[in-house]
N, C-alpha and C. Protein backbone atom coordinates (compact mmCIF):
# COMPACT_ATOMS: atom_id res chain seq x y z
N UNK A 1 -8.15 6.31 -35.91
CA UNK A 1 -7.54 5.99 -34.62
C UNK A 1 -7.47 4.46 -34.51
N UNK A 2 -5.80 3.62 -34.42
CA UNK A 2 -5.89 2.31 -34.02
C UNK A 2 -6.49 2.13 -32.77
N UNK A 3 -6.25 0.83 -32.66
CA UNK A 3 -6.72 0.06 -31.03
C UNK A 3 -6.40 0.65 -29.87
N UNK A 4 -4.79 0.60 -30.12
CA UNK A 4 -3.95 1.04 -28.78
C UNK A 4 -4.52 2.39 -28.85
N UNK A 5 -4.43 3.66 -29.96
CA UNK A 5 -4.25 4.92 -29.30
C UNK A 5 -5.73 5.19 -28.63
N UNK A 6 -6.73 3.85 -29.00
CA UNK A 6 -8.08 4.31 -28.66
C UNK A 6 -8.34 3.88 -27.39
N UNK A 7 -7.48 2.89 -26.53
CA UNK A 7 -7.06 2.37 -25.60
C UNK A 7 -6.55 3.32 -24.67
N UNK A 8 -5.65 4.21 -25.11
CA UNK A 8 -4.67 5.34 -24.54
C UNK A 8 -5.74 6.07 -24.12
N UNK A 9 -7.12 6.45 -24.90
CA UNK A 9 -7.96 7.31 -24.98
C UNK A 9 -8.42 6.84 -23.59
N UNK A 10 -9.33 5.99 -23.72
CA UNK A 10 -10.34 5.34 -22.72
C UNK A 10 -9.55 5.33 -21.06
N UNK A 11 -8.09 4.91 -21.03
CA UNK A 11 -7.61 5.04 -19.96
C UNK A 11 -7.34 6.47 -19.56
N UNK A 12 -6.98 7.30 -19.88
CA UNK A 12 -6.82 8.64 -19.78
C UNK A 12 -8.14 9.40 -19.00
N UNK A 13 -9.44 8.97 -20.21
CA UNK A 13 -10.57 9.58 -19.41
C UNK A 13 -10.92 9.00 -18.30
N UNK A 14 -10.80 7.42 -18.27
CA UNK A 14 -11.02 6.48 -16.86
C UNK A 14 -10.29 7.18 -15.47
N UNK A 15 -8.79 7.31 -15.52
CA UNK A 15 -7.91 7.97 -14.62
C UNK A 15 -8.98 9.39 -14.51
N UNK A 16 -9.30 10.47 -15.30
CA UNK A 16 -9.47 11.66 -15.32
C UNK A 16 -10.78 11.50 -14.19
N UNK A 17 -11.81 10.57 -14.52
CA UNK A 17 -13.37 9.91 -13.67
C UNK A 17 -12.59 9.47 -12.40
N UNK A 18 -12.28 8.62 -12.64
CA UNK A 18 -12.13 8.06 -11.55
C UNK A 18 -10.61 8.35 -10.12
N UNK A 19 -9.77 9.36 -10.62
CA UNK A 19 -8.21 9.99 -10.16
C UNK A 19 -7.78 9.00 -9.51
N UNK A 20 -7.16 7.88 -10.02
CA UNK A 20 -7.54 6.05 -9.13
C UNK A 20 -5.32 7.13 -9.04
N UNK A 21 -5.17 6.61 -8.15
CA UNK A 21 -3.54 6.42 -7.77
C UNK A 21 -2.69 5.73 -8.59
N UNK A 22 -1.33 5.81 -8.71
CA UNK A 22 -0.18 4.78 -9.22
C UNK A 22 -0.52 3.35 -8.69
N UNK A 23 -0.38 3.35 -7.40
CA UNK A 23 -0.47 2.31 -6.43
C UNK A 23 -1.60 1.62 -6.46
N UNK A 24 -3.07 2.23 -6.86
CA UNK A 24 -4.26 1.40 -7.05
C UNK A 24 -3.66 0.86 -8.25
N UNK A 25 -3.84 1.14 -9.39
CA UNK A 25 -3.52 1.33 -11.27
C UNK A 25 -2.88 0.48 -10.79
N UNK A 26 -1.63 0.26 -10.27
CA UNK A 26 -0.26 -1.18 -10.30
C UNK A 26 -0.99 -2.32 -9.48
N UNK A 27 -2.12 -2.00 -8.29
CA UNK A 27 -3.02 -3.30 -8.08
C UNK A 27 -3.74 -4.17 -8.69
N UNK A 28 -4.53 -3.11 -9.61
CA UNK A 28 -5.56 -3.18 -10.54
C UNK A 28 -4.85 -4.40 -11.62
N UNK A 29 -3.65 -3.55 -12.49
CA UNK A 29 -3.04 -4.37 -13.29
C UNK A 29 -2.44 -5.96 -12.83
N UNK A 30 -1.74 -5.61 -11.45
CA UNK A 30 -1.13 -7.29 -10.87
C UNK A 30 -2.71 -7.93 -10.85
N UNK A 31 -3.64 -7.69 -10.46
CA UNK A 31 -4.97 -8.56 -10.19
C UNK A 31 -5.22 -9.11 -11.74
N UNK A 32 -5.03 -8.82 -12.53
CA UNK A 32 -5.25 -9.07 -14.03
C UNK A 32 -4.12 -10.12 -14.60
N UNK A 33 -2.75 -9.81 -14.01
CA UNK A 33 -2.07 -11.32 -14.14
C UNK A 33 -0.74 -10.65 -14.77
N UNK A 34 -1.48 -8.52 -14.75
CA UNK A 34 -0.33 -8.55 -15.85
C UNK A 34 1.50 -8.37 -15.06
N UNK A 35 2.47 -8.37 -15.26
CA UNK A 35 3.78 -8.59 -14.93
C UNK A 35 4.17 -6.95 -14.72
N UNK A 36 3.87 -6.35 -13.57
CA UNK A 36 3.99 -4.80 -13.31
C UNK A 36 5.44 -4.36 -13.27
N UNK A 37 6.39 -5.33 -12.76
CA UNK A 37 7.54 -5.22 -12.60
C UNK A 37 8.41 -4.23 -13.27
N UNK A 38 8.12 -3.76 -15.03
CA UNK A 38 8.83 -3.45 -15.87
C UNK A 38 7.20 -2.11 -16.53
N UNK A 39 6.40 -2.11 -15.84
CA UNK A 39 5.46 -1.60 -16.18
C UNK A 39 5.47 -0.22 -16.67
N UNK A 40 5.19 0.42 -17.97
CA UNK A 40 5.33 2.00 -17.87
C UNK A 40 3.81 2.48 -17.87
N UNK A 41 4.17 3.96 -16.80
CA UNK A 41 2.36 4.65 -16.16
C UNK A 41 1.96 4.94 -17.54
N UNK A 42 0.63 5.05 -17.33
CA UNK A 42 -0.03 6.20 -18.50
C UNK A 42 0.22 7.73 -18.42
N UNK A 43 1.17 7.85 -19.19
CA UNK A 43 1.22 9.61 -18.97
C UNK A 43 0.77 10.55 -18.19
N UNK A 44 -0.36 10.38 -18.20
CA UNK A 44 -1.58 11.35 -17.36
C UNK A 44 -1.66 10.66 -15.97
N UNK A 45 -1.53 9.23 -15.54
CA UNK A 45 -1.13 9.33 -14.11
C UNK A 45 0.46 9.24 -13.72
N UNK A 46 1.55 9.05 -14.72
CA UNK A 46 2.80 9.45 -14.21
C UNK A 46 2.86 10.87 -13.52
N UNK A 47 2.42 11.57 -13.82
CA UNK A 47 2.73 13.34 -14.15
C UNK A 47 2.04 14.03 -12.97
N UNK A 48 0.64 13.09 -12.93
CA UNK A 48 0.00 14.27 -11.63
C UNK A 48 -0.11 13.37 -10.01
N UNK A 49 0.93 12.62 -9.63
CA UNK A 49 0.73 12.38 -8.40
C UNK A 49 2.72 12.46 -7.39
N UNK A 50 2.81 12.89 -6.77
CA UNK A 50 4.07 12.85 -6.38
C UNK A 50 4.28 12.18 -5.78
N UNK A 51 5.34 11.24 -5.25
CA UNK A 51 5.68 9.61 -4.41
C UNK A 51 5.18 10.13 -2.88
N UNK A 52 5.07 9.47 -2.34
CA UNK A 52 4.40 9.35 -0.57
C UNK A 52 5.58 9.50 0.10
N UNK A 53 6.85 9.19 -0.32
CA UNK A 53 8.09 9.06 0.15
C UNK A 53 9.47 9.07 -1.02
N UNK A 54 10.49 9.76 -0.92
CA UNK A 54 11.71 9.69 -2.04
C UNK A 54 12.51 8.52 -0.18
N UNK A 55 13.39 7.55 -1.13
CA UNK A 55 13.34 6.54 0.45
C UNK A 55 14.73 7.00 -0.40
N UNK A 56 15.27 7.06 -1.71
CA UNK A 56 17.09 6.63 -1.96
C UNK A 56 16.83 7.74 -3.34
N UNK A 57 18.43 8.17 -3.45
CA UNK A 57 18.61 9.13 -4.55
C UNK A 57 20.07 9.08 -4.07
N UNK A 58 20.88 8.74 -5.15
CA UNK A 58 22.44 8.68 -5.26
C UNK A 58 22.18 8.49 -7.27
N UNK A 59 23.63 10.25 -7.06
CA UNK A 59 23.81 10.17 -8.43
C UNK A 59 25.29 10.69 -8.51
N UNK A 60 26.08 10.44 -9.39
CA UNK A 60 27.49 10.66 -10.24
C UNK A 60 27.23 11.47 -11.08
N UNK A 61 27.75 12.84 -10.15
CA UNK A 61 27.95 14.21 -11.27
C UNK A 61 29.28 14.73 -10.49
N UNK A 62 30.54 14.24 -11.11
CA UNK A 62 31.91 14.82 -10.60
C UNK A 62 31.57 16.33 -10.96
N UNK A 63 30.82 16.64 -11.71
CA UNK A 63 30.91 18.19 -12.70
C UNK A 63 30.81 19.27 -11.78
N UNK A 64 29.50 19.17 -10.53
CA UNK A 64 29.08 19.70 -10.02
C UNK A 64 27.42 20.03 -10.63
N UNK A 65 27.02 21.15 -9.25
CA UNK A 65 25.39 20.85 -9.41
C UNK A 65 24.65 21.81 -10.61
N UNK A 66 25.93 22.76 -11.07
CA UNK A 66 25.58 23.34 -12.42
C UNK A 66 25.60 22.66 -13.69
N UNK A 67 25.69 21.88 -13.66
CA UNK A 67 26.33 20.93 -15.18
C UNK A 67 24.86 20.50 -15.62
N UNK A 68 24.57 20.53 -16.57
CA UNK A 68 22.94 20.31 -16.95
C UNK A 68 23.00 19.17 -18.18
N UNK A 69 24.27 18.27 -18.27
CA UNK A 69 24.03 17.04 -19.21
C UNK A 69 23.77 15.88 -18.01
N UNK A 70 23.85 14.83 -18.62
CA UNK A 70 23.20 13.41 -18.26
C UNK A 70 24.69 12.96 -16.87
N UNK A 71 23.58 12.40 -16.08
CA UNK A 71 24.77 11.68 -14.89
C UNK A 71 24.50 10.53 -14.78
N UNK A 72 24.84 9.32 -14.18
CA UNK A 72 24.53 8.28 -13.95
C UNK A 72 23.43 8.20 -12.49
N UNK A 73 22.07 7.88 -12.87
CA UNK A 73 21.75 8.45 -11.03
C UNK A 73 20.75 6.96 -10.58
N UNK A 74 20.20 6.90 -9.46
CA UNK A 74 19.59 6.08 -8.91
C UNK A 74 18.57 6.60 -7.93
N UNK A 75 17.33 6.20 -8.11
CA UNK A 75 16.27 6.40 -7.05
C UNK A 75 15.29 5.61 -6.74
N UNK A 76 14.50 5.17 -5.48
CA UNK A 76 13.65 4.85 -5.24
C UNK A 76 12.55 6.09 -4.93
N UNK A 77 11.20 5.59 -4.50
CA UNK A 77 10.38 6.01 -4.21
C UNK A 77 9.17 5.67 -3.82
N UNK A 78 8.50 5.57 -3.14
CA UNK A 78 7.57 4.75 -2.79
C UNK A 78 5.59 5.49 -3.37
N UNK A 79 5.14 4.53 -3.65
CA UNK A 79 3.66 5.45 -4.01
C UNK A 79 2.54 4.24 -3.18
N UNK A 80 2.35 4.48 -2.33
CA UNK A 80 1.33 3.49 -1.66
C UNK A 80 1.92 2.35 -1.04
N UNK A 81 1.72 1.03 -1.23
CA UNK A 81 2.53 0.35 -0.90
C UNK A 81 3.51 -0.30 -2.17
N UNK A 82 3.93 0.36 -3.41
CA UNK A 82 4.55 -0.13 -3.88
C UNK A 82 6.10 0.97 -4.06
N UNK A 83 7.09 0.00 -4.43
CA UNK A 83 7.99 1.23 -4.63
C UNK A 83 8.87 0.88 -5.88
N UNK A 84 9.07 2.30 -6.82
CA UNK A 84 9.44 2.82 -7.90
C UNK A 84 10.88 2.98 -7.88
N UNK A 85 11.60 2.23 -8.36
CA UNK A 85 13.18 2.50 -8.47
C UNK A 85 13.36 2.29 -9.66
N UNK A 86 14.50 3.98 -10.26
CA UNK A 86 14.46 3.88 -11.77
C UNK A 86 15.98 4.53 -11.60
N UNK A 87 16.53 4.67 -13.24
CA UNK A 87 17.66 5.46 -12.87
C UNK A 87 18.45 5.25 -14.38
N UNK A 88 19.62 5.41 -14.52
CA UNK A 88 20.65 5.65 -15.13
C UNK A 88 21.62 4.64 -15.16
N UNK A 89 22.53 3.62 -15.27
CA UNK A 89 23.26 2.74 -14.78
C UNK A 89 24.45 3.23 -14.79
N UNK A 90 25.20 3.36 -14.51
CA UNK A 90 26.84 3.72 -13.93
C UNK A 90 27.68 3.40 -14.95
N UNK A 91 27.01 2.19 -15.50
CA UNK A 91 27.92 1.83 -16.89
C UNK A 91 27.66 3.13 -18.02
N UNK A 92 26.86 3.24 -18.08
CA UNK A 92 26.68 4.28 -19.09
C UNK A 92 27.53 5.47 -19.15
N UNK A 93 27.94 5.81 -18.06
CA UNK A 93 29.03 7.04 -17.87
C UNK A 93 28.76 8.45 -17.66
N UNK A 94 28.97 8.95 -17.40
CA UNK A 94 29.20 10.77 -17.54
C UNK A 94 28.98 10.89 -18.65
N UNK A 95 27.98 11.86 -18.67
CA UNK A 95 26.95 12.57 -20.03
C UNK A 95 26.74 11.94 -21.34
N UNK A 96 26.53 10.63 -20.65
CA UNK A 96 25.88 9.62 -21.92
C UNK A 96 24.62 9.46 -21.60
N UNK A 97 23.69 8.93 -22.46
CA UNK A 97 22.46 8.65 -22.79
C UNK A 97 22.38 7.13 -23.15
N UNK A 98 21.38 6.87 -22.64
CA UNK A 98 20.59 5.13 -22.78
C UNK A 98 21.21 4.66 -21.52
N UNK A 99 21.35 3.20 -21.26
CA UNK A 99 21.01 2.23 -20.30
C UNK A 99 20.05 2.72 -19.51
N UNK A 100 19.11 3.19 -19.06
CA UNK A 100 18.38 3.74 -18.23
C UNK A 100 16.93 2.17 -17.91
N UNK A 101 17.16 2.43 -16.70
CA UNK A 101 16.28 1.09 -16.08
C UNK A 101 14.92 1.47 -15.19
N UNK A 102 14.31 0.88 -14.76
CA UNK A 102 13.02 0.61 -13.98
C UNK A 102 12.83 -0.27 -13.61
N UNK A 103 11.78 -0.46 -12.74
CA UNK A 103 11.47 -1.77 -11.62
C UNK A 103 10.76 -1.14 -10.55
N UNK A 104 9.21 -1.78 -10.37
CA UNK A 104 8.20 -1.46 -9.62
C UNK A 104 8.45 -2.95 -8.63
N UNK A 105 8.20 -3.20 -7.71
CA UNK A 105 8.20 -3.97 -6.55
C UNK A 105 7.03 -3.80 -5.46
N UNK A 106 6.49 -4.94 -4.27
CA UNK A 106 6.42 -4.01 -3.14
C UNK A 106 7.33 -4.42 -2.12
N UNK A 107 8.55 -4.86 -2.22
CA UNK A 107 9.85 -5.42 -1.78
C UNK A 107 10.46 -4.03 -1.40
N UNK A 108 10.44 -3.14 -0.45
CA UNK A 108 11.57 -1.95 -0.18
C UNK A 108 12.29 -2.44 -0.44
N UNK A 109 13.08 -3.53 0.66
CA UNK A 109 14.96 -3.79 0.55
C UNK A 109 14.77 -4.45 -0.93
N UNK A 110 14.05 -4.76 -1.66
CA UNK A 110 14.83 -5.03 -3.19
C UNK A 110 14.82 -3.85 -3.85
N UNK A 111 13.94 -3.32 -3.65
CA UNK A 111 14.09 -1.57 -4.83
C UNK A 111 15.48 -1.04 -4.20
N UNK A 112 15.78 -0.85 -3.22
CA UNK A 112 16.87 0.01 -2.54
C UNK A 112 18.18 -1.19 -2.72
N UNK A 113 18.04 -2.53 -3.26
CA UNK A 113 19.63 -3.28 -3.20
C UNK A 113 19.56 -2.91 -4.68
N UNK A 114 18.66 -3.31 -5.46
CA UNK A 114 18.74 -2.86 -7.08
C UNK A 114 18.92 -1.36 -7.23
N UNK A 115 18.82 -0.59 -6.91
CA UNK A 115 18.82 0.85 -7.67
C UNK A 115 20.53 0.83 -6.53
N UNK A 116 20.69 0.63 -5.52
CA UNK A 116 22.22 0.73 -5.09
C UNK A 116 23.46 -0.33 -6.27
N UNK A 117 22.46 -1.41 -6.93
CA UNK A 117 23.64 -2.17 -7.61
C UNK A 117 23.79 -1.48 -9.09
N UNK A 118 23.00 -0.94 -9.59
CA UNK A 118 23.10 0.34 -11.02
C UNK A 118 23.87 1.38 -10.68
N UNK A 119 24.33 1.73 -9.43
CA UNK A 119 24.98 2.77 -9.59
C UNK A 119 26.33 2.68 -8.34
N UNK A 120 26.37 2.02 -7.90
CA UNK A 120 28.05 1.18 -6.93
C UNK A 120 28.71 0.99 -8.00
């Protein structure tokens, strides 16, 4: 086992002890200096906590709501006081794959002007 996956380890059981939140975890990390902005969760706390609030969700599916390939979409969400806007970019098109973005903030009106400018 390298560094990192032994790293992966130790945080996993830490989250599992301690069930610390998104929103603590993204404190924790800014107090450390690190740049959360572009930050990806640890698996095991992406998966088991649901946002406090969905604040924006706009997506491009001309197809309709049966169509089960890729759309261009946009969302915020808020988890404590920070908020999660991720999405798809508009450039990318109808049932393409990649450009896909993120951005943690605790700026509402910037998560909600950025995830509206990926997909206008």
């Amino acid at each position: 086992m390298n560094s990192e996956e032994r790293l992966t380890v130790d945080i996993r059981i830490w989250l599992r002890i301690f069930k610390m939140t998104i929103s603590e975890w993204l404190d924790e990390k800014d107090a450390e200096g690190v740049d959360v902005s572009q930050i990806v969760l640890p698996e095991d706390l992406s998966y088991e906590e649901d946002p406090d609030e969905s604040i924006y969700f706009e997506e491009i599916n001309p197809c309709g709501f049966l169509c089960k390939e890729n759309h261009p979409f946009a969302t915020v969400e808020r988890f404590g006081h920070w908020y999660f806007c991720r999405g798809q970019d508009k450039k990318a098109g109808i049932h393409a794959s990649g450009m896909e973005w993120r951005l943690f903030t605790r700026d509402k009106d910037l998560a909600i002007k950025t995830a509206k400018s990926h997909i206008e």
